[in-house]
C-alpha atoms as a PDB file:
ATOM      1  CA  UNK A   1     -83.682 -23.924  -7.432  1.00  0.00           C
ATOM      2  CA  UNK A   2     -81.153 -23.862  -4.509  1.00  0.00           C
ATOM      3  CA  UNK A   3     -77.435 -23.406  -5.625  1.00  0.00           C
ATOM      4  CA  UNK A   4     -75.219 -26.227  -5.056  1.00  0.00           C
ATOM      5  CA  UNK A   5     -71.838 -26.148  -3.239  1.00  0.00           C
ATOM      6  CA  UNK A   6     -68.987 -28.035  -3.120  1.00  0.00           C
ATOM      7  CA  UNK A   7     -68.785 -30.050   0.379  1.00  0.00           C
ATOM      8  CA  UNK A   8     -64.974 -30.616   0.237  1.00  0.00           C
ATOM      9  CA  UNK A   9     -62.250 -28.587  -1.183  1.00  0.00           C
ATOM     10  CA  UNK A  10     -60.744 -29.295  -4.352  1.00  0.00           C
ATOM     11  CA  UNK A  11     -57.591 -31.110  -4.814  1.00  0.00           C
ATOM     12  CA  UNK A  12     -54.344 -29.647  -5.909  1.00  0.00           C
ATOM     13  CA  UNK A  13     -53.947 -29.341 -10.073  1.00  0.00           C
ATOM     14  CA  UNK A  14     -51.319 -32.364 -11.058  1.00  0.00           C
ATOM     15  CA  UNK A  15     -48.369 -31.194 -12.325  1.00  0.00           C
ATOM     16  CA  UNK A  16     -46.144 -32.847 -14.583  1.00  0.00           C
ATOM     17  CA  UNK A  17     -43.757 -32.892 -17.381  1.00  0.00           C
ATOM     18  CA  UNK A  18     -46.208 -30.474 -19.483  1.00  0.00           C
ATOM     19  CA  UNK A  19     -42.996 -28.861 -21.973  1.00  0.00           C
ATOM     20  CA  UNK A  20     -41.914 -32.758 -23.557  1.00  0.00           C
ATOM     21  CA  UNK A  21     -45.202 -33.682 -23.064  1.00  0.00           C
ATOM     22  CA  UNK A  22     -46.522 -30.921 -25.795  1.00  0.00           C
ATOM     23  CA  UNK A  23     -43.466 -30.875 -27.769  1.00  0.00           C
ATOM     24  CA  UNK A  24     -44.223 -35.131 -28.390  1.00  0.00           C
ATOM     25  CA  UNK A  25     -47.812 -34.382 -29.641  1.00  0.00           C
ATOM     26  CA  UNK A  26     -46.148 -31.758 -31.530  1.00  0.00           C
ATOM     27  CA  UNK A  27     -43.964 -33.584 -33.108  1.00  0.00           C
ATOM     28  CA  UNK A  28     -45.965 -36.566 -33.524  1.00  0.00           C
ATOM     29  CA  UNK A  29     -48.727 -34.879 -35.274  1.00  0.00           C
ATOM     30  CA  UNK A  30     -46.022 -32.953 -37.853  1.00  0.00           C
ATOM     31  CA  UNK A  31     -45.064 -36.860 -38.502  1.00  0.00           C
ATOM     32  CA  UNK A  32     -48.243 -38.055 -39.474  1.00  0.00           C
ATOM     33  CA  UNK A  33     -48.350 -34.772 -41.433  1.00  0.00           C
ATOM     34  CA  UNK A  34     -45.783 -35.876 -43.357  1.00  0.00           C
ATOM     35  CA  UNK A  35     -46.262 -39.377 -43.660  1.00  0.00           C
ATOM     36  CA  UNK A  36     -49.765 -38.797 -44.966  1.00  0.00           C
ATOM     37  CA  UNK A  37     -48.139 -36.113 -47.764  1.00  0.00           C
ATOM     38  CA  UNK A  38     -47.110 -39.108 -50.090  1.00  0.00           C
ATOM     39  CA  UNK A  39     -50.801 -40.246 -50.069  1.00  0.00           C
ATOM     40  CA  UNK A  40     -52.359 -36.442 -50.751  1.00  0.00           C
ATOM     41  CA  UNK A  41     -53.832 -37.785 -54.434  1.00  0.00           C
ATOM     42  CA  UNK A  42     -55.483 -40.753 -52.710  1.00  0.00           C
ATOM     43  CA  UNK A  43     -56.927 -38.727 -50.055  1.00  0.00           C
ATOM     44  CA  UNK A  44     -58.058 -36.332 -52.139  1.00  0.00           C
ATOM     45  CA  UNK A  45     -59.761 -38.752 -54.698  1.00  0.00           C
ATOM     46  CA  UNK A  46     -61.758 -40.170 -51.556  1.00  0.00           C
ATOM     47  CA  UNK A  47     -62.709 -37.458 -49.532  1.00  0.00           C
ATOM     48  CA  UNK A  48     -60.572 -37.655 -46.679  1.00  0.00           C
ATOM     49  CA  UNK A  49     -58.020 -34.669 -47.435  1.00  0.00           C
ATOM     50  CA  UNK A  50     -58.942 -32.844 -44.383  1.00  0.00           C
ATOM     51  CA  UNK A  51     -56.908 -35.797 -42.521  1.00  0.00           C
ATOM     52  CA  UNK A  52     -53.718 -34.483 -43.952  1.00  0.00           C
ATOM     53  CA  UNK A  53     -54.743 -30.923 -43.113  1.00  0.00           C
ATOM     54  CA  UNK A  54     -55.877 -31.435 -39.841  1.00  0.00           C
ATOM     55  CA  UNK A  55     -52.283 -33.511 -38.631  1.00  0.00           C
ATOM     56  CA  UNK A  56     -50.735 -29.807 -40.057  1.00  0.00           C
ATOM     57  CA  UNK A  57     -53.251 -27.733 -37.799  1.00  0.00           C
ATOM     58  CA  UNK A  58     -52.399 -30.015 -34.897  1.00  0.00           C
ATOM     59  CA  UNK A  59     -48.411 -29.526 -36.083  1.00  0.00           C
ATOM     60  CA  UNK A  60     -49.231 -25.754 -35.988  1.00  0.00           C
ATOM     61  CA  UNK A  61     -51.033 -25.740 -32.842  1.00  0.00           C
ATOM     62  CA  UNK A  62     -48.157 -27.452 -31.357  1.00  0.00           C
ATOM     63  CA  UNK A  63     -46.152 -25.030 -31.908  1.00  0.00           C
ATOM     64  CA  UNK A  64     -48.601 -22.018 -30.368  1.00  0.00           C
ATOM     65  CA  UNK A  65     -48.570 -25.049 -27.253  1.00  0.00           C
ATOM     66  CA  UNK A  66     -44.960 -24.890 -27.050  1.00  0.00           C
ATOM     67  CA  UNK A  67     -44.585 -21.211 -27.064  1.00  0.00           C
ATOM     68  CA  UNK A  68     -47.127 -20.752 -24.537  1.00  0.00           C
ATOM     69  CA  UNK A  69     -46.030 -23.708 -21.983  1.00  0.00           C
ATOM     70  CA  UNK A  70     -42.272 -22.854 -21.801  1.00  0.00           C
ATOM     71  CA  UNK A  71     -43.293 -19.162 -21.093  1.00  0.00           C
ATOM     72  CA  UNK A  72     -45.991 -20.537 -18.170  1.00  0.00           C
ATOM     73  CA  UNK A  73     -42.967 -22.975 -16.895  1.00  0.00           C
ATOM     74  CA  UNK A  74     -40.348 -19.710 -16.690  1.00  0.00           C
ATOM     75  CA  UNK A  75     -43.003 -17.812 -14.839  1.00  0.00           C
ATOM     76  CA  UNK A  76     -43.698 -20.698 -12.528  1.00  0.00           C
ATOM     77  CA  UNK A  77     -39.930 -20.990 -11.648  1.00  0.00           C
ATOM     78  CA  UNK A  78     -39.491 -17.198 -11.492  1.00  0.00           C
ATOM     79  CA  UNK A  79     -41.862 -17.279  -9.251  1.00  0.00           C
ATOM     80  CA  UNK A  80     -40.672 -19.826  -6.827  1.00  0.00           C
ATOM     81  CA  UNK A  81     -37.208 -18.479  -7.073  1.00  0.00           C
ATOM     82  CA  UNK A  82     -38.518 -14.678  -5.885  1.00  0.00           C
ATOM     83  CA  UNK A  83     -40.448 -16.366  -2.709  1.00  0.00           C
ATOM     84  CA  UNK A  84     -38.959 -16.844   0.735  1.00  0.00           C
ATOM     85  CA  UNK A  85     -40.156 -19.314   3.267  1.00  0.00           C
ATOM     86  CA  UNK A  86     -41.558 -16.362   5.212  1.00  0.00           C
ATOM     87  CA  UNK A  87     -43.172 -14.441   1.986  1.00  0.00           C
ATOM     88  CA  UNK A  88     -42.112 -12.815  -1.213  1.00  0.00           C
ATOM     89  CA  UNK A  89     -38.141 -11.582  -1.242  1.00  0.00           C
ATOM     90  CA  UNK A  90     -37.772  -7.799  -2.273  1.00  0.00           C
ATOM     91  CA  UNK A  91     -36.192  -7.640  -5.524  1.00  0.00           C
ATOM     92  CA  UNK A  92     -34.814  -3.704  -4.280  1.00  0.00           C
ATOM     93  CA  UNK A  93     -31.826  -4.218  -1.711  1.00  0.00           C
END
């Protein structure tokens, strides 16, 4: 079986508003958390409970998300800040 390779290069990853972007899924899925938490007995008495616990685990997730991108995003602009047109800038004078 002969191994297949890509005939064009890849294109460039998108970039985009990735922090507000996972703190509004994180927030949205803590408010179906707690909109659902009136409705735990009826849930419960039909089966579906792991509804209300799975909005919570995508609440908590969120918040692993959040952590995580606004670390990448810091590193991305310390990055950018340390490099020159030329190359990267000594941070030694």
């Amino acid at each position: 079986m002969a191994k297949w390779t890509p005939t064009h290069e890849a294109p460039e990853p998108l970039e985009g508003p990735i922090v507000p972007t996972i703190v509004g899924g994180t927030v949205i899925w803590f408010a179906l958390f707690l909109v659902q938490l009136p409705f735990y007995g009826w849930f419960d008495d039909h089966g579906h409970l792991w509804w209300v616990w799975t909005c919570l685990a995508g609440a908590g997730l969120g918040l692993i998300g959040i952590w995580y991108v606004r670390r990448r995003d810091a590193a991305i602009k310390r990055a950018k800040a340390t490099m020159d047109p030329v190359g990267p800038v000594d941070p030694a004078p």
